[in-house]
Protein backbone atom coordinates (compact mmCIF):
# COMPACT_ATOMS: atom_id res chain seq x y z
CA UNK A 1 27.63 -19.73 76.92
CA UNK A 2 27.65 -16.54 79.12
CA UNK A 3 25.26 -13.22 78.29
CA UNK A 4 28.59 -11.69 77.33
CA UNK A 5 29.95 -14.11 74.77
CA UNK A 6 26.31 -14.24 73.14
CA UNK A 7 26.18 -10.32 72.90
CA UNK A 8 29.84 -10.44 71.93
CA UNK A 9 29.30 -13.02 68.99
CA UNK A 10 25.24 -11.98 68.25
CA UNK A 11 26.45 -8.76 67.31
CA UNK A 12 29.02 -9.16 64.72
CA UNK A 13 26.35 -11.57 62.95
CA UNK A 14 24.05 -8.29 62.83
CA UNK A 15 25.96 -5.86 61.78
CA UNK A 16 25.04 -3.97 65.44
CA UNK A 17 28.92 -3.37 66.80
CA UNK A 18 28.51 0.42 67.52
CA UNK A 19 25.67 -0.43 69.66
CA UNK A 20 25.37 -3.99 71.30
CA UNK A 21 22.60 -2.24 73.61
CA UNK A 22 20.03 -3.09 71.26
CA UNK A 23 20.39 -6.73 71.44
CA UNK A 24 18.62 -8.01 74.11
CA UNK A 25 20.85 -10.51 76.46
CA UNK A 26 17.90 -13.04 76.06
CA UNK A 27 18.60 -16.23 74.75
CA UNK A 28 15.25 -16.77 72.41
CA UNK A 29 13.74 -20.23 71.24
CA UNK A 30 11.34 -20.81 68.24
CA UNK A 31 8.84 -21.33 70.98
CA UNK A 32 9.37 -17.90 72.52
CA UNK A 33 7.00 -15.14 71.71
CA UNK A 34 7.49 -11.36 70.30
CA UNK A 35 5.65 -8.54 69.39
CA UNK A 36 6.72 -7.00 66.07
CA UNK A 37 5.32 -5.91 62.77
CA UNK A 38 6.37 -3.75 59.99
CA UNK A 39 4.21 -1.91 57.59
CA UNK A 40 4.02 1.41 55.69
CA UNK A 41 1.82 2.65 58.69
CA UNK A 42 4.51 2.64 61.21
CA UNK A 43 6.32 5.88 61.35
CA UNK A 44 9.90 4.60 61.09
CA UNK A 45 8.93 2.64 57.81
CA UNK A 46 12.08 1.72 55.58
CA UNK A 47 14.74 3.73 58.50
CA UNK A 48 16.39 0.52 58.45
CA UNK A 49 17.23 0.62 55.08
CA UNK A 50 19.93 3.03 55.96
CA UNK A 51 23.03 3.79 58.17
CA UNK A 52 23.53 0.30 58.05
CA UNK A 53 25.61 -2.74 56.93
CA UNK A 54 24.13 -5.38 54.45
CA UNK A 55 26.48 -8.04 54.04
CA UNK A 56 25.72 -10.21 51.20
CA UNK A 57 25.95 -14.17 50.79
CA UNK A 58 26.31 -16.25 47.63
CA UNK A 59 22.83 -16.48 48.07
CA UNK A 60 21.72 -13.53 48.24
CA UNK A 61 23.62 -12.64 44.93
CA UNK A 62 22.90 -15.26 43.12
CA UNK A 63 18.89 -14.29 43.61
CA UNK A 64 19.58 -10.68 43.20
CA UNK A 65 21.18 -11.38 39.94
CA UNK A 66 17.85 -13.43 38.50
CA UNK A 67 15.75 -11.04 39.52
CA UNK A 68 17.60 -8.20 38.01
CA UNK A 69 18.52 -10.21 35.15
CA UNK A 70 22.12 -8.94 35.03
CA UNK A 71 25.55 -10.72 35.27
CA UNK A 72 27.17 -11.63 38.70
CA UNK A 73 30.40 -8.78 37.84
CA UNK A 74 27.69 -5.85 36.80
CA UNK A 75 25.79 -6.46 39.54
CA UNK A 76 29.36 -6.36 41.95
CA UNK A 77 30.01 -3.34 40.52
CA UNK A 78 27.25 -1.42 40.19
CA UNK A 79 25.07 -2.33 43.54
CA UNK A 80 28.38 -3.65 45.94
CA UNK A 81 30.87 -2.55 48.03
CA UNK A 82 34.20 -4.85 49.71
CA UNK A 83 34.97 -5.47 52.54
CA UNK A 84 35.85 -8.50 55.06
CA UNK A 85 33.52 -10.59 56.59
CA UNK A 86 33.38 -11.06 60.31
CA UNK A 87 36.80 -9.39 61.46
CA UNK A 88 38.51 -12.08 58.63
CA UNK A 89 40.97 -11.39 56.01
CA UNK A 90 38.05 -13.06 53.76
CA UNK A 91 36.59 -11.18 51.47
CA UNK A 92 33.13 -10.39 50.78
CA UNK A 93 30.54 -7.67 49.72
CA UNK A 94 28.04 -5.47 51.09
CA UNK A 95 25.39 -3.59 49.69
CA UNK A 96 26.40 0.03 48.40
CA UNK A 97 24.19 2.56 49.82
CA UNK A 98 23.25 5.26 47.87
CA UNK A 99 25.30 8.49 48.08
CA UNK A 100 22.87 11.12 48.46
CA UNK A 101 20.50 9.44 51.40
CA UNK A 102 23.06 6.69 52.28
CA UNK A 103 20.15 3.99 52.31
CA UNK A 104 19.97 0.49 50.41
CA UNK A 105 20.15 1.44 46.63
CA UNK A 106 16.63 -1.03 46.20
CA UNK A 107 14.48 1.03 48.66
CA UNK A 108 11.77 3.61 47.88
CA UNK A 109 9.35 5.56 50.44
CA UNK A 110 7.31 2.59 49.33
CA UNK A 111 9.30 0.11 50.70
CA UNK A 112 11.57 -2.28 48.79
CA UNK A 113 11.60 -2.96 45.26
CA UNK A 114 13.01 -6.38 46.00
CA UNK A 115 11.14 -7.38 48.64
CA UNK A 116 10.42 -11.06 47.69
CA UNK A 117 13.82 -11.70 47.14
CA UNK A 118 15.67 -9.11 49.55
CA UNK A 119 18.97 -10.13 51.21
CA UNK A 120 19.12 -12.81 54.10
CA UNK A 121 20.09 -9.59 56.75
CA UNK A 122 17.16 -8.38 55.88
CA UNK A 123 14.79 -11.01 56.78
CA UNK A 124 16.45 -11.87 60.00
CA UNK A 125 15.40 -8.34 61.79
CA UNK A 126 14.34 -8.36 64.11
CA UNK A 127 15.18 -12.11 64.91
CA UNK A 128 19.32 -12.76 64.94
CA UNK A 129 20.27 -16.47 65.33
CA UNK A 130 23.54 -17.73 66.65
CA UNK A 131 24.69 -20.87 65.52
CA UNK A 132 27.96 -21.80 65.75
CA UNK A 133 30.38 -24.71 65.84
CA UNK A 134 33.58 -23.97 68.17
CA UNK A 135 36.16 -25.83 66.69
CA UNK A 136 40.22 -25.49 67.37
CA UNK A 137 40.05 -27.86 70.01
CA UNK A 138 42.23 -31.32 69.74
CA UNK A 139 41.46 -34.61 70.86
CA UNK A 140 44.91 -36.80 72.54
CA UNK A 141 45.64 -38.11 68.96
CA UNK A 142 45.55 -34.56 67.89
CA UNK A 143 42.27 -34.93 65.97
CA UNK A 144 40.26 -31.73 65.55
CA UNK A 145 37.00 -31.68 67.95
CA UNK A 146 34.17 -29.79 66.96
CA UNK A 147 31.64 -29.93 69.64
CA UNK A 148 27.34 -30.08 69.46
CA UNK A 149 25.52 -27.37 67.43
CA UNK A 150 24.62 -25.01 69.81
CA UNK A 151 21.48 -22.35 68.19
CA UNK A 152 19.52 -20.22 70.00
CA UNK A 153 17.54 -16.87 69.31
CA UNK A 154 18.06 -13.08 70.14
CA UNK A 155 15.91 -9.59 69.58
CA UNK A 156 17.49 -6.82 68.17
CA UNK A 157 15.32 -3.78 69.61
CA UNK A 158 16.35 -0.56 67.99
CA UNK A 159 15.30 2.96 69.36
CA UNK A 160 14.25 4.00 66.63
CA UNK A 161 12.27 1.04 65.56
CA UNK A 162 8.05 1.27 65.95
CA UNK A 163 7.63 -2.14 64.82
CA UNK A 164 8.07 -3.72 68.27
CA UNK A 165 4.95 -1.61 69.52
CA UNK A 166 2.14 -3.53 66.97
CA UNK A 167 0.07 -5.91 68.64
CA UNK A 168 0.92 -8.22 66.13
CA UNK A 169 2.24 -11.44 68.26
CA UNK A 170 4.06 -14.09 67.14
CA UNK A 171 6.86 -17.24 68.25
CA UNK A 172 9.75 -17.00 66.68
CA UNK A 173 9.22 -20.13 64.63
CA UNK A 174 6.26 -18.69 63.15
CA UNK A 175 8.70 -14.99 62.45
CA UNK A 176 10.70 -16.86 60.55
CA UNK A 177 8.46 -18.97 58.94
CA UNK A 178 7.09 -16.21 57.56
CA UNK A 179 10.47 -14.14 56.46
CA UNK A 180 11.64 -16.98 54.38
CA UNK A 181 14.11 -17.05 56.85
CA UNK A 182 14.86 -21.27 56.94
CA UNK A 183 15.20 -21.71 53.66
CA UNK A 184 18.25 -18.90 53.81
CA UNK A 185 19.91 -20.63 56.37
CA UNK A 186 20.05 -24.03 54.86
CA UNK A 187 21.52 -22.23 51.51
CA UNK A 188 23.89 -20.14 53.81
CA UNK A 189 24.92 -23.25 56.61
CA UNK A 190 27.96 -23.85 54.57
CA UNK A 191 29.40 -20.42 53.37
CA UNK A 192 29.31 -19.17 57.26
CA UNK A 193 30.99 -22.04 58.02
CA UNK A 194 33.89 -21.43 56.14
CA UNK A 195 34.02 -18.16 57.73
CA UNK A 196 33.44 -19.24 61.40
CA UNK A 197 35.90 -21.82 60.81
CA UNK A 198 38.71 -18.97 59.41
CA UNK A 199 37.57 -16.71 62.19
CA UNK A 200 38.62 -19.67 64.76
CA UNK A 201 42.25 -19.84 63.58
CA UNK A 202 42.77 -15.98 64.78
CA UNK A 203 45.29 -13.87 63.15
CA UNK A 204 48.36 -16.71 63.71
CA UNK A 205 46.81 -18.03 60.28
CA UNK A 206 46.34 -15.83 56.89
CA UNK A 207 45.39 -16.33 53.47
CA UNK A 208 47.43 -16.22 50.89
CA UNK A 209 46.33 -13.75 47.95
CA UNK A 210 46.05 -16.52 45.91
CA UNK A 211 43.10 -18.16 48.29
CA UNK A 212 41.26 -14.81 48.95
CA UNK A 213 40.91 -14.39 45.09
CA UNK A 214 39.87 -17.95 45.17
CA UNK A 215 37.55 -17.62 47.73
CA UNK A 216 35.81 -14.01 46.66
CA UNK A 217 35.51 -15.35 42.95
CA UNK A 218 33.56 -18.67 44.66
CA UNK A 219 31.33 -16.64 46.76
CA UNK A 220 30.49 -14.08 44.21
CA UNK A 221 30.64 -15.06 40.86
CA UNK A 222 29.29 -18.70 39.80
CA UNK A 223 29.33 -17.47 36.36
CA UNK A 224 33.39 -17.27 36.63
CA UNK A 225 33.95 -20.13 38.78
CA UNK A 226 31.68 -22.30 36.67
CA UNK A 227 34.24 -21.17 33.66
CA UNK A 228 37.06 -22.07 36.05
CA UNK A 229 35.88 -25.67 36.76
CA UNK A 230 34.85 -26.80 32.68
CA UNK A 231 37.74 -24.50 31.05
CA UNK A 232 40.46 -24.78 33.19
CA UNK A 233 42.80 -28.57 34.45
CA UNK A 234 39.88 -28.43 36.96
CA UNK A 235 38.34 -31.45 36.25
CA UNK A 236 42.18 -33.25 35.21
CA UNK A 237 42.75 -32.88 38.60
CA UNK A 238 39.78 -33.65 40.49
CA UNK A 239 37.59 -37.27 40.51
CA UNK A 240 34.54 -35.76 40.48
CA UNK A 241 31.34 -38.77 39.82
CA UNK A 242 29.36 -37.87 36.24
CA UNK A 243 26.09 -37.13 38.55
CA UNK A 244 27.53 -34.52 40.36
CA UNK A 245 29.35 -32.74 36.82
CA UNK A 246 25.79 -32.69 35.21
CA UNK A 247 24.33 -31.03 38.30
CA UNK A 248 27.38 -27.93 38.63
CA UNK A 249 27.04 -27.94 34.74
CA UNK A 250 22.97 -26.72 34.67
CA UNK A 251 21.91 -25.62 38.10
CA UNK A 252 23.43 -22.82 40.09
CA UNK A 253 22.11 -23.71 43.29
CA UNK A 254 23.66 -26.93 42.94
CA UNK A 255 26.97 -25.21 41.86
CA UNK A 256 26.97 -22.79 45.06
CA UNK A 257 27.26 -26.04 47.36
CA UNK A 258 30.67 -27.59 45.47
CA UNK A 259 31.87 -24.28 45.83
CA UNK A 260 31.50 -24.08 49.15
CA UNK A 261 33.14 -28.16 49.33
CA UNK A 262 35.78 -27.10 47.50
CA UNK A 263 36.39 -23.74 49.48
CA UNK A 264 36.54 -25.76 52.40
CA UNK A 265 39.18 -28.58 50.49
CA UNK A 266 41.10 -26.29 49.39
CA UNK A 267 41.29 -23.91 52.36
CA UNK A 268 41.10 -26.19 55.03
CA UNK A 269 41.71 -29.60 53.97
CA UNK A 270 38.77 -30.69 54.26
CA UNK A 271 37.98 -34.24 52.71
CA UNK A 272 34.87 -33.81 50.93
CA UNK A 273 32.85 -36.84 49.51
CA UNK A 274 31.82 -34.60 46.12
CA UNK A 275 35.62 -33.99 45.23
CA UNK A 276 39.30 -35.22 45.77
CA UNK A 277 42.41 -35.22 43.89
CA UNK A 278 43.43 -38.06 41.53
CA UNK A 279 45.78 -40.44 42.32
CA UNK A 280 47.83 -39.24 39.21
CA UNK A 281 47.75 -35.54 40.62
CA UNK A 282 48.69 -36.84 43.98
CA UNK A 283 51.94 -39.40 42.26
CA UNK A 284 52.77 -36.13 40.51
CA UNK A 285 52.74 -33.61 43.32
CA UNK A 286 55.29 -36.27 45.46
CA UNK A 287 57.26 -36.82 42.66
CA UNK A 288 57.56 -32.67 42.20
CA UNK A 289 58.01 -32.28 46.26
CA UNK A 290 60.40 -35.08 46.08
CA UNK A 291 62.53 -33.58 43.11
CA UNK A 292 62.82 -30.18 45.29
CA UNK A 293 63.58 -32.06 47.61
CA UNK A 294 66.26 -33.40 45.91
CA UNK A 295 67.40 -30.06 44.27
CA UNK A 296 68.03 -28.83 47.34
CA UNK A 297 70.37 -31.85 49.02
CA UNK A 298 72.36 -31.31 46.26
CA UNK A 299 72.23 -27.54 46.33
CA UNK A 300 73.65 -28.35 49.91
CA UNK A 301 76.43 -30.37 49.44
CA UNK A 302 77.55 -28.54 46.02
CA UNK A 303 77.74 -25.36 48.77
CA UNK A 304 79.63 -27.73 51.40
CA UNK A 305 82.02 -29.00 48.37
CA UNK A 306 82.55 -25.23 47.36
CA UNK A 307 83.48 -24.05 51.06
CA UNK A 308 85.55 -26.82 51.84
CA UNK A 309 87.81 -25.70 48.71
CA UNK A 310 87.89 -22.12 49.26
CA UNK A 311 89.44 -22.97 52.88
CA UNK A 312 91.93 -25.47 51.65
CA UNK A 313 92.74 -22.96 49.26
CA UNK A 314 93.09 -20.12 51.89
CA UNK A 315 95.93 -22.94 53.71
């Protein structure tokens, strides 16, 4: 992968578009070293926490919510703002910056009253990762390749930032070791997938409003889309083992990844070991398509029939 297509694709994971200058066009490993620490000491303490671009995962909203103690829908509307994630018609949040400083609603000349369980953006800076899977490519039997994981490491070095100055040194691995920073990409690996994946198809390919509603409700709410898999035809449609249904029933976490299997079902087609549709559902959905099918050979020839007469009649 070329400096350019790193910058070009580090960037829009960072929120950095208006200025790609401050990622440097060094590809990182956990190995490599950095100089970098923030503190109420440094001058520029908490200037991140403004100007800036916060986009939130299902995650990062499901551990806002516990440690606010407030529903998935008051916390969208109180502490979000929509938009669409990563030039996608998908839909997502952001954090809603406060009006009168326009900095992250949970920060205080102190430093962040959330801190322990702040967003996944924040705990990347000033450490981006790329990590990608290029898929759209087919194999001779039209099979869909997706090549080798390819990850690597870049700094994001703002002017403004003091942090990069400290003599504290560290590898990367030990950065992120220390932000938390793993454990938020093995909850994430799936959700930016999806998105990657959507982002791959280009604008030939959109959403219907149908699956953006699907999709947003899945990514932000568990409370709802737990409601819409035990109170809806959910589970009359899907074979879904007793293990798994006990798991989605009690434990969010657990919850978050089916949604994210069934995002990628019902979006993509995906076949996904945890769900897939019963044979009934299947027998009924040919014998519908089938039906239409029929409806509309008839449709046909009732038209034929009808235009035949009307030119006998005009003889």
């Amino acid at each position: 992968m070329s400096e350019k297509d790193m910058n070009a694709k580090a960037k829009t994971l960072f929120g950095k578009e208006r200025n790609p200058s401050n990622i440097q066009p060094v590809k990182l490993s956990l190995d490599s070293k950095l100089k970098f620490r923030c503190h109420p000491g440094v001058s520029c303490f908490t200037a991140c926490c403004g100007n800036i671009k916060i986009i939130l995962t299902p995650y990062d909203i499901l551990i806002l919510t516990k440690r606010l103690q407030i529903q998935p829908h008051e916390f969208l509307q109180k502490y979000t703002m929509p938009t669409y994630l990563e030039k996608t018609d998908m839909p997502g949040v952001m954090i809603k910056m406060r009006e009168d400083d326009n900095k992250c609603p949970f920060v205080t000349p102190d430093g962040c009253t959330v801190y322990t369980d702040r967003p996944s953006a924040c705990r990347y800076y000033p450490v981006g990762m790329a990590d990608f899977r290029e898929g759209g490519s087919k194999d001779t039997k039209g099979n869909e390749l997706v090549s080798e994981e390819e990850r690597f490491f870049f700094l994001v070095k703002e002017d403004y930032c003091k942090g990069h100055y400290e003599d504290k040194e560290w590898t990367v691995g030990e950065w992120r070791a220390d932000q938390g920073v793993d454990v938020r990409d093995d909850m994430n690996k799936k959700w930016l997938r999806l998105i990657m994946r959507r982002k791959s198809y280009g604008h030939q390919a959109t959403l219907s409003e149908q699956a953006k509603r699907m999709f947003f409700m899945a990514s932000t709410d568990l409370a709802h889309f737990r409601k819409f898999v035990f109170e809806s035809s959910f589970l009359q449609t899907y074979d879904i083992d007793p293990a798994t249904i006990e798991k989605i029933r009690e434990d969010d976490v657990e919850l978050m990844f089916f949604s994210f299997d069934y995002l990628a079902n019902t979006l993509f087609g995906a076949q996904m070991s945890t769900l897939k549709v019963k044979d009934k559902k299947i027998k009924e959905k040919v014998q519908e398509i089938k039906e239409r099918q029929d409806d509309a050979v008839i449709s046909a020839v009732k038209d034929y029939e009808d235009l035949k007469a009307a030119m006998s009649e005009k003889k």
